[in-house]
Protein backbone atom coordinates (compact mmCIF):
# COMPACT_ATOMS: atom_id res chain seq x y z
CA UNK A 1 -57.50 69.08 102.51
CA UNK A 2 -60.50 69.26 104.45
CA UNK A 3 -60.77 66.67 107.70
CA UNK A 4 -63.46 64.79 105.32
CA UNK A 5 -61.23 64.61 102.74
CA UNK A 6 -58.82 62.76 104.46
CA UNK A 7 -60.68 60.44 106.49
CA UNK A 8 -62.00 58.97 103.34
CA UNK A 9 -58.33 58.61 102.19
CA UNK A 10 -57.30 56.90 105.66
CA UNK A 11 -60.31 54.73 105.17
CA UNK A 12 -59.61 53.67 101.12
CA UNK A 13 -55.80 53.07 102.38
CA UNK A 14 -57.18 50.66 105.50
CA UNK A 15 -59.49 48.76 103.42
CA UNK A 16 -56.81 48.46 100.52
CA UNK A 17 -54.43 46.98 103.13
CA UNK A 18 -56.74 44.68 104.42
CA UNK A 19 -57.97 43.46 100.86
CA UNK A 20 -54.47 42.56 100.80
CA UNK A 21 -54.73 44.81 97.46
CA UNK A 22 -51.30 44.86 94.98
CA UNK A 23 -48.58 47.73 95.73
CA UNK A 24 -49.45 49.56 92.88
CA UNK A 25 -53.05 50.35 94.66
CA UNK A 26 -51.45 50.93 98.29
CA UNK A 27 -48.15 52.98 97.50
CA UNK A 28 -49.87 56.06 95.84
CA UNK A 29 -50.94 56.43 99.86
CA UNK A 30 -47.49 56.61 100.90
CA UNK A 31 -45.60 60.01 100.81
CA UNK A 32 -42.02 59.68 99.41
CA UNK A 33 -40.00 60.27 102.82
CA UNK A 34 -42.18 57.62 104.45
CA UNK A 35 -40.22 55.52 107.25
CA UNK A 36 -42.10 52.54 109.09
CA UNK A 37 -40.87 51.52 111.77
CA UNK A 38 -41.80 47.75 113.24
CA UNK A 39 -41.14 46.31 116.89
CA UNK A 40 -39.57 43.53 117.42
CA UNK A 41 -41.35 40.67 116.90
CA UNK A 42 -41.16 36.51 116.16
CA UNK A 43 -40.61 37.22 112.39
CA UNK A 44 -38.31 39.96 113.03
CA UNK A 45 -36.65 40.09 116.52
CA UNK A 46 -34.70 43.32 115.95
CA UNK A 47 -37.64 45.19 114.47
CA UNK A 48 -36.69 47.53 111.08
CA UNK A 49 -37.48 50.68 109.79
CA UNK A 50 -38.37 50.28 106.20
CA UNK A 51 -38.11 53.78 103.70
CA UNK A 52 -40.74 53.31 100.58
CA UNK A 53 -37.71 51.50 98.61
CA UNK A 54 -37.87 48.82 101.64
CA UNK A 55 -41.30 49.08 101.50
CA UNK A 56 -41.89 48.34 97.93
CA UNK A 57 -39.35 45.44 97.65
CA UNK A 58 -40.82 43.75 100.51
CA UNK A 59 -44.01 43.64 98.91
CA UNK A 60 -42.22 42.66 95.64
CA UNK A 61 -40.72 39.64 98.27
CA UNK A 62 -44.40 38.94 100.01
CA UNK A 63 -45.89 38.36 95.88
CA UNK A 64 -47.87 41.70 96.12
């Protein structure tokens, strides 16, 4: 893909996300071997790392 090409995909992913758009609009962004990893925080003191199966049913969990 040319550099174009994919900053217009980064963009339509950021503004899904922050639409708070359903999973079915967000996940076709995500490759298959995705892992996200999140720091420790309040909610979550341990952190996680979350594969697009924890990805999806924590979105099924959050009502998205």
């Amino acid at each position: 893909m040319e550099n174009e090409v994919l900053i217009e995909r980064a963009k339509a992913f950021v503004q899904a996300v922050a639409a708070q758009a359903p999973w079915a609009e967000i996940e076709p962004y995500y490759a298959p071997d995705v892992s996200q990893e999140e720091f420790p925080n309040r909610l979550l003191p341990k952190g996680t790392v979350r594969n697009l199966e924890a990805l999806r049913e924590a979105s099924a969990r959050a009502g998205r």
